[in-house]
Protein backbone atom coordinates (compact mmCIF):
# COMPACT_ATOMS: atom_id res chain seq x y z
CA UNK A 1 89.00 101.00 64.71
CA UNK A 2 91.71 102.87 66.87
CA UNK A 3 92.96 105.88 64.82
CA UNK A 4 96.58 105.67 63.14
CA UNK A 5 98.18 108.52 65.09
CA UNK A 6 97.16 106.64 68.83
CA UNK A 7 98.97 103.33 68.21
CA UNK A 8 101.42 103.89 71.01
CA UNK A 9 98.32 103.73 73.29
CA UNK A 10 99.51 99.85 72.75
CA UNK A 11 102.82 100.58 74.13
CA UNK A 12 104.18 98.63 77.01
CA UNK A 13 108.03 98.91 77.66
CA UNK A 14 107.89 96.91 80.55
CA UNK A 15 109.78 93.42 81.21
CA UNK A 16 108.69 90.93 83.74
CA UNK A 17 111.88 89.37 84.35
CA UNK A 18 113.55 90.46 87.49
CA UNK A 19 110.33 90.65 89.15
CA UNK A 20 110.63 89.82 92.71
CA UNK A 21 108.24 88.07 95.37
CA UNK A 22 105.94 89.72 97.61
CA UNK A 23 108.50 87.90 100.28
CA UNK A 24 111.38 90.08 99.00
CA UNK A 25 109.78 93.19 99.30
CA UNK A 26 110.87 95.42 100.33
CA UNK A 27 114.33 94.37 98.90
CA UNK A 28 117.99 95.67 100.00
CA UNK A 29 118.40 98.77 99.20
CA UNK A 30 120.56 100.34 96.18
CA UNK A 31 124.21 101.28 96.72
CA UNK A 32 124.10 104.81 96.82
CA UNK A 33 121.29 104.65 99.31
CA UNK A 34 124.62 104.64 101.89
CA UNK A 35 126.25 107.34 100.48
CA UNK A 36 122.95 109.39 101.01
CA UNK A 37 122.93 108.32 104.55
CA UNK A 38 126.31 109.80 105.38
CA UNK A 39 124.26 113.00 103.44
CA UNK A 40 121.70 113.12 105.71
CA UNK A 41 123.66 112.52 108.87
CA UNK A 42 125.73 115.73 108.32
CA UNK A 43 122.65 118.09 107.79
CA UNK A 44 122.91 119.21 111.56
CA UNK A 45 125.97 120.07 111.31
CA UNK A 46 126.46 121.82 108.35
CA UNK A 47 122.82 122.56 106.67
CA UNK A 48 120.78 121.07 103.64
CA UNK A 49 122.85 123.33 101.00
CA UNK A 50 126.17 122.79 102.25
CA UNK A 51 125.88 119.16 103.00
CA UNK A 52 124.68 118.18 99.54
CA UNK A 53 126.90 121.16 97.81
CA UNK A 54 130.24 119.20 99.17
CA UNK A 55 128.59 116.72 97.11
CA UNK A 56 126.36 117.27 94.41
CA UNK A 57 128.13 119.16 91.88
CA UNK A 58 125.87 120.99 89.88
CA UNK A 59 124.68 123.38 93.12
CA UNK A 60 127.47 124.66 92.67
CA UNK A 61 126.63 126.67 89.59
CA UNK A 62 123.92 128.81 88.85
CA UNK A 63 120.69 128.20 86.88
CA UNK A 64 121.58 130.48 83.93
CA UNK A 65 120.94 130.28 79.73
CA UNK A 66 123.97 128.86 78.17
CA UNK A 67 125.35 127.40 81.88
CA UNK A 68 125.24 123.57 80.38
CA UNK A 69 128.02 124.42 77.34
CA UNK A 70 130.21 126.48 80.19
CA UNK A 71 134.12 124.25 80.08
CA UNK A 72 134.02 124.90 84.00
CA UNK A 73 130.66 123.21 84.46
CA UNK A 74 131.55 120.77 81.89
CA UNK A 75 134.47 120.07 83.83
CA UNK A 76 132.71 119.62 87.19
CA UNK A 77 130.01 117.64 85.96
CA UNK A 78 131.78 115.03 83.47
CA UNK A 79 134.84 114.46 85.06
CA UNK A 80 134.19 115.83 88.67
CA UNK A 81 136.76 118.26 88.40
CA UNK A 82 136.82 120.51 91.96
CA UNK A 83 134.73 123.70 91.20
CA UNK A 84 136.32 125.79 94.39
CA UNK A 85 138.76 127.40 91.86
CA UNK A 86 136.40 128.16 88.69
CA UNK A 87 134.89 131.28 88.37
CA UNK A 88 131.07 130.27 87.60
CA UNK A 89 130.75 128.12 90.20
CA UNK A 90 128.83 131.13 92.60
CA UNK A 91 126.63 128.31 93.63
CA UNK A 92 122.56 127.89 92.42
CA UNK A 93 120.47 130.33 94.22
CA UNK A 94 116.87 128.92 96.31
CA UNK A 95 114.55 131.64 97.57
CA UNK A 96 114.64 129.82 100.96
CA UNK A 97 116.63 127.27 101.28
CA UNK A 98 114.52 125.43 103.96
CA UNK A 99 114.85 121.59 101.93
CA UNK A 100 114.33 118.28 103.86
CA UNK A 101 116.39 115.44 102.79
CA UNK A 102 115.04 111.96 104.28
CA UNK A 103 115.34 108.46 102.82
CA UNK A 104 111.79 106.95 101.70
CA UNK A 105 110.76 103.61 101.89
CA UNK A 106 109.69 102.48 98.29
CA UNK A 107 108.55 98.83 97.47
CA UNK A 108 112.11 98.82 95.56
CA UNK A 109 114.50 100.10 98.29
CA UNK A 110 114.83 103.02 100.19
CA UNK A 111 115.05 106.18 98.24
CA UNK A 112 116.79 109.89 98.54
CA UNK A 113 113.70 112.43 98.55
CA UNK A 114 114.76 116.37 98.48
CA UNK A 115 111.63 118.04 99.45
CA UNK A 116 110.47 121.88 99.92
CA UNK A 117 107.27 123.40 99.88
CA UNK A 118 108.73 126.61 97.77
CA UNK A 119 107.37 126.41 93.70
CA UNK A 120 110.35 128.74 93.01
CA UNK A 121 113.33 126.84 95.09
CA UNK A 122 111.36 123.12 93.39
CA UNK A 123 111.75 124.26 89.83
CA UNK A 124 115.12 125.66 90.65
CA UNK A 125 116.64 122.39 91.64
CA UNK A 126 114.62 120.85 88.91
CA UNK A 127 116.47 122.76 86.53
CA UNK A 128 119.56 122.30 88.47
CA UNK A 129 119.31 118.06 88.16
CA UNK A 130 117.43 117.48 84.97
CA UNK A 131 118.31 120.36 83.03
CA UNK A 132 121.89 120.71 83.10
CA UNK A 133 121.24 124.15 84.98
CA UNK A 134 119.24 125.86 81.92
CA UNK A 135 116.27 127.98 82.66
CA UNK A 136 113.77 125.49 81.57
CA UNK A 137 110.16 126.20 81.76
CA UNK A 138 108.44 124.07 84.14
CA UNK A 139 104.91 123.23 83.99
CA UNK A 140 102.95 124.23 86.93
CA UNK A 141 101.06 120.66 86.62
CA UNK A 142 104.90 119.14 87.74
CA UNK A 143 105.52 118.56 91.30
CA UNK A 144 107.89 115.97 91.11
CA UNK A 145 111.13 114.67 89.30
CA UNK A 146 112.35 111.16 89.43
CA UNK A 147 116.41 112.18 88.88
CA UNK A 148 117.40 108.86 87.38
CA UNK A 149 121.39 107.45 86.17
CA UNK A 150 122.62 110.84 88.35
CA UNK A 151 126.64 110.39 88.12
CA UNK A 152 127.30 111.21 91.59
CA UNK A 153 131.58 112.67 91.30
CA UNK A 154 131.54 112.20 95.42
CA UNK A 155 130.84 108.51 95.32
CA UNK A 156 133.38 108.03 92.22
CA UNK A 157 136.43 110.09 94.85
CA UNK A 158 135.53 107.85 97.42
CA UNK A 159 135.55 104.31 95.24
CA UNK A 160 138.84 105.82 93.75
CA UNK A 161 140.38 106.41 97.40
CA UNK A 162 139.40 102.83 98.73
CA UNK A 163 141.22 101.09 95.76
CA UNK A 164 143.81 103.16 95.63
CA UNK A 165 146.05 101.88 93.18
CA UNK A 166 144.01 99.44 91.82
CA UNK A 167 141.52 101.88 90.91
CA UNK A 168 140.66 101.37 87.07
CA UNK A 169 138.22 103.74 85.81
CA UNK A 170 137.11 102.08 82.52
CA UNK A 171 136.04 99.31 84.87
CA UNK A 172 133.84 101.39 87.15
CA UNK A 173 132.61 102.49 84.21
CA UNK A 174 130.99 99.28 83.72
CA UNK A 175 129.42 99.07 86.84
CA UNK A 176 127.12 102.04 87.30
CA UNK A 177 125.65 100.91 90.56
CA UNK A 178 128.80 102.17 91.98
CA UNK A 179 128.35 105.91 91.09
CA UNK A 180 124.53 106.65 89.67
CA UNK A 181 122.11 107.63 92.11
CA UNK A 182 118.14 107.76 91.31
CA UNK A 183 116.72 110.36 93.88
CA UNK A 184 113.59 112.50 94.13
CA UNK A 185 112.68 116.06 93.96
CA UNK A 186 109.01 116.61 95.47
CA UNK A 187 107.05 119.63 96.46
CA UNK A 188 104.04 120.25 98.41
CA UNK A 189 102.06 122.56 96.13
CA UNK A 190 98.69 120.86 95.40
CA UNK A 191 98.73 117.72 92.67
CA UNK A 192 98.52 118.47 88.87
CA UNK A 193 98.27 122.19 90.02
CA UNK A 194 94.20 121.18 90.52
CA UNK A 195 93.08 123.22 93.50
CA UNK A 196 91.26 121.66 96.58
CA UNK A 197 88.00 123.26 95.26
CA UNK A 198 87.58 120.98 92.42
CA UNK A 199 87.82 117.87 94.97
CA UNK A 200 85.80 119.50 97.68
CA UNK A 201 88.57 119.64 100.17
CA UNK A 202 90.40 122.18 102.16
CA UNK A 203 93.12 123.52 100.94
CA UNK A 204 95.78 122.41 104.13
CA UNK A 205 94.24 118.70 103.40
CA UNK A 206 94.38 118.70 99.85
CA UNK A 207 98.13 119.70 100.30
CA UNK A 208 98.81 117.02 102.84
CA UNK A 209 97.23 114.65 100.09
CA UNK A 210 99.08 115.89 97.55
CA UNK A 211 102.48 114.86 98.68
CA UNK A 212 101.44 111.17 99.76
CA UNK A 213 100.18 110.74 96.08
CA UNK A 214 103.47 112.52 94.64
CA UNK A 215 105.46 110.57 96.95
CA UNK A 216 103.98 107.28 95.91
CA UNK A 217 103.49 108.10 92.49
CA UNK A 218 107.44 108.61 92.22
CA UNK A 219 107.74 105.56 94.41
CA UNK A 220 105.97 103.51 91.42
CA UNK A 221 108.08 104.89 88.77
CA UNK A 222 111.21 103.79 90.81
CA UNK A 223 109.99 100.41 91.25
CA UNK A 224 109.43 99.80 87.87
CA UNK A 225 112.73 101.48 86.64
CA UNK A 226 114.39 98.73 89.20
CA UNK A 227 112.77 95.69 88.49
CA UNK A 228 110.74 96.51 85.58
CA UNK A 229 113.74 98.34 83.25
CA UNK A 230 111.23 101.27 82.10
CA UNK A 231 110.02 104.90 83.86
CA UNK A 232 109.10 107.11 80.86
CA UNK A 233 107.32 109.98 80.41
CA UNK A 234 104.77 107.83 79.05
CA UNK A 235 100.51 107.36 79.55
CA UNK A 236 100.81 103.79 80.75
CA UNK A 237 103.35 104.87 83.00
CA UNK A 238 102.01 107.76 84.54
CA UNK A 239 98.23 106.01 84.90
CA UNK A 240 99.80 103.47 86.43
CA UNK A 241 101.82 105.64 89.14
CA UNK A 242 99.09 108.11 89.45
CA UNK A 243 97.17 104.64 90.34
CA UNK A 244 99.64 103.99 93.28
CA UNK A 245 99.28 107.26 94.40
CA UNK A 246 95.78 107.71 94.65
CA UNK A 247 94.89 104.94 96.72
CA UNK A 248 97.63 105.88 99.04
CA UNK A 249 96.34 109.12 99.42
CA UNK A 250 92.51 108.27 99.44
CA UNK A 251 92.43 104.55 100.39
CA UNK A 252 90.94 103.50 97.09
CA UNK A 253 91.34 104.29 93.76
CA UNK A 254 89.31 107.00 92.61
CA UNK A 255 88.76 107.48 88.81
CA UNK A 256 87.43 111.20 89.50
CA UNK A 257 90.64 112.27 91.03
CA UNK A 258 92.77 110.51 88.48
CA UNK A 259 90.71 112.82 85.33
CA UNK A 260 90.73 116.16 87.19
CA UNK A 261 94.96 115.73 87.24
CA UNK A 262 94.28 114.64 83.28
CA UNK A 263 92.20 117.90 82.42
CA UNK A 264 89.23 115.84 81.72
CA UNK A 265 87.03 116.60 85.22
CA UNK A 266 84.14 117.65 83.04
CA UNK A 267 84.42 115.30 79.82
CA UNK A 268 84.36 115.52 76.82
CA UNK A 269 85.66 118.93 77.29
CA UNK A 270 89.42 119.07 78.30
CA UNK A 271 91.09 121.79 80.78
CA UNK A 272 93.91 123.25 79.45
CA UNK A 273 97.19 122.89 81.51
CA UNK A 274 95.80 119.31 82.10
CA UNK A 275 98.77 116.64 82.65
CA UNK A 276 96.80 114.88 79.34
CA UNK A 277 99.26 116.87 76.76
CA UNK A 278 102.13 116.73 78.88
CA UNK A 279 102.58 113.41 77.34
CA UNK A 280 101.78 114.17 73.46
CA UNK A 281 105.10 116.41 73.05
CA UNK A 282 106.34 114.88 70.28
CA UNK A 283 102.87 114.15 68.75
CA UNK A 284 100.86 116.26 66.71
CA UNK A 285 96.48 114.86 67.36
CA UNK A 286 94.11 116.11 65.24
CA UNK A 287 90.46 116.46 66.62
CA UNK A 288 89.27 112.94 66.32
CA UNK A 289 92.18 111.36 67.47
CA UNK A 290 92.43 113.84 70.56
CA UNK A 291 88.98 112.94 71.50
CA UNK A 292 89.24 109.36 70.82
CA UNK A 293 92.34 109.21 73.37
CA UNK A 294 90.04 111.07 75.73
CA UNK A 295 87.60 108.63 75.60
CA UNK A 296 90.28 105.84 75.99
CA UNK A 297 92.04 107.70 79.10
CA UNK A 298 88.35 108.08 80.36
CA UNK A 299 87.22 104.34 80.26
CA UNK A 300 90.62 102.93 81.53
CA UNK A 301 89.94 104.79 84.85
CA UNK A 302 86.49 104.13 84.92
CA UNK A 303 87.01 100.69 84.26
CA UNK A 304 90.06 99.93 87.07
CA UNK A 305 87.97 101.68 89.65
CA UNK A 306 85.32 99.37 88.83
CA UNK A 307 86.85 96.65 89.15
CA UNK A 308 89.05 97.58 92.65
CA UNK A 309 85.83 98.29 94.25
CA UNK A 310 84.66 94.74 93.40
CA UNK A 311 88.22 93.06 94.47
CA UNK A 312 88.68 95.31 97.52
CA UNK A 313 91.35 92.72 98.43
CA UNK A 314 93.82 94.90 95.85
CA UNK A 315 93.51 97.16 98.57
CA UNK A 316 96.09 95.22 100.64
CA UNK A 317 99.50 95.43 101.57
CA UNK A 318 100.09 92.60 98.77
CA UNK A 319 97.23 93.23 96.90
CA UNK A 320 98.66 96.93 95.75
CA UNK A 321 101.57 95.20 95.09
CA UNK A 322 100.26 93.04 92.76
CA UNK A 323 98.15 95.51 90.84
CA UNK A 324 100.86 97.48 90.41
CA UNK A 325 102.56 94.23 89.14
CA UNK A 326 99.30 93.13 86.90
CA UNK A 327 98.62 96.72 85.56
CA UNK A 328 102.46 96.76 84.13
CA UNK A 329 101.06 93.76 81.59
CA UNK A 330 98.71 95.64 80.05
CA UNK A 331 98.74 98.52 77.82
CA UNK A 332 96.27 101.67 77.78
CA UNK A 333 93.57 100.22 75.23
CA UNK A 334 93.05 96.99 77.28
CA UNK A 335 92.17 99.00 80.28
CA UNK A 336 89.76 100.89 78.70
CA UNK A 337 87.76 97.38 76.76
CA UNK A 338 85.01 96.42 78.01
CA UNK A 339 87.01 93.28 78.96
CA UNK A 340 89.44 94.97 81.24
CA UNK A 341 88.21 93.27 83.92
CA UNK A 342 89.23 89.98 82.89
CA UNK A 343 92.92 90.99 81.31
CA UNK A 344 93.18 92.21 85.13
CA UNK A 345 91.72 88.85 86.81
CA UNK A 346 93.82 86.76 84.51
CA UNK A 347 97.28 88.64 85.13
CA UNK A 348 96.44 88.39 89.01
């Protein structure tokens, strides 16, 4: 019997709705996709910084304790007030500055990656986009960020300049695909923080690796915050992304990989700093439960692998697209049954 305190094992905050067709994929792309275009094409001319500065608001602050309760940075970044007058705004600070911006194509649309291969300049824009500019520890397992419902102030100027007088902000309001961006923030430091050791690789391959599986892992949770209404910071979620990005990566899915980035490369014992706990913030395991959702984390992978290598034909174009679509109707304890396999045929 599954232990009281792993119930949301069960959880899946998925819909099925709006899913589209393997013919529609991939589909148009999201609004702001152009605005990130015009982004890109003035790099050249006036660098990565300054290009997304004139734009992006909250570069132009520093990360600093208290900076998300400052009334200039308030001002800037809830009513897109200019910042070239205010005081604080002395612009955040990257060690060196050498970002690529590039549009990636997703199964859901083109999508905004910022990408360096500096630890200190990743957690710094981290901090900068999901953390209101506040020194937030970052784990070292985290080399990604999905920045989702981003209220971009230079796509609201430019909506407000093209209808003029008929501008009516209560009604943009309502329509938030006309100033929230999703984009991503990726380094290239190696996966889960597991070194290339631990998968018998070299450490320039390993790296290489690492970004196609963080690329495609973000990719996944994209997808399914467009057409599936859900990306959390959740165990379905990330099993299912970490899925995506594996077999991108390696060509198949490979369970091994998947439990060296949980923490659990020599089960039953777990590795601290492990992506496993990153997900049990706001829950408090004892022992039994912590080893029973080991177990459960364990047999889920063990179990998909399984069954990919028998129905190599999810190794497809399509056929990763509908995995991704068939895992998304399960939940964490079905995977790991000894009936997986047939939740998985039945969904395809």
């Amino acid at each position: 019997m599954l232990n009281e305190q792993l119930t949301f094992l069960y959880d899946n905050n998925f819909t099925h709705d709006n899913i589209p067709s393997w013919n529609e994929i991939p589909p148009a792309d999201e609004p702001f996709v152009e605005a990130w275009e015009e982004y890109i094409r003035d790099i050249p001319q006036k660098g990565v910084l300054n290009a997304l500065r004139e734009r992006l608001v909250q570069l132009n602050f520093p990360v600093q304790e208290g900076m998300s309760t400052n009334p200039n940075y308030q001002a800037a970044t809830r009513r897109g007030l200019a910042t070239t007058t205010m005081k604080e705004a002395t612009d955040t600070k990257l060690e060196e500055a050498r970002l690529t911006v590039y549009l990636y194509q997703t199964m859901a649309g083109r999508i905004p990656v910022i990408e360096t291969s500096n630890r200190h300049d990743f957690e710094t824009l981290v901090r900068v986009f999901s953390h209101r500019n506040e020194p937030i520890a970052i784990p070292l397992s985290m080399g990604a960020c999905m920045i989702k419902g981003y209220n971009n102030w230079d796509r609201v100027a430019k909506y407000k300049q093209k209808r003029g007088q008929h501008f009516n902000f209560s009604e943009m309001k309502a329509h938030k695909e006309l100033y929230q961006d999703v984009f991503l923030i990726l380094t290239d430091t190696e996966y889960s923080s597991v070194p290339a050791q631990m998968l018998g690789l070299n450490d320039d391959e390993w790296r290489k690796l690492s970004m196609v599986i963080r690329r495609e892992h973000e990719a996944t949770h994209y997808f399914t915050l467009r057409f599936l209404g859900s990306a959390r910071n959740h165990l379905l979620d990330e099993f299912i992304a970490d899925y995506m990005g594996i077999v991108a990566a390696a060509g198949r899915y490979r369970a091994d990989w998947f439990l060296c980035f949980m923490g659990l490369e020599n089960y039953p014992a777990f590795r601290p700093g492990g992506r496993l706990t990153n997900y049990l913030r706001d829950l408090n395991l004892s022992a039994e439960a912590f080893n029973e959702l080991k177990s459960c984390v364990r047999n889920a992978a063990l179990n998909v692998e399984a069954f990919a290598n028998k129905y190599t034909e999810v190794y497809s174009a399509r056929g990763k697209y509908e995995m991704l679509l068939q895992l998304s109707k399960t939940n964490l304890i079905e995977l790991a049954a000894n009936y997986s396999d047939k939740i998985i045929l039945t969904n395809l």
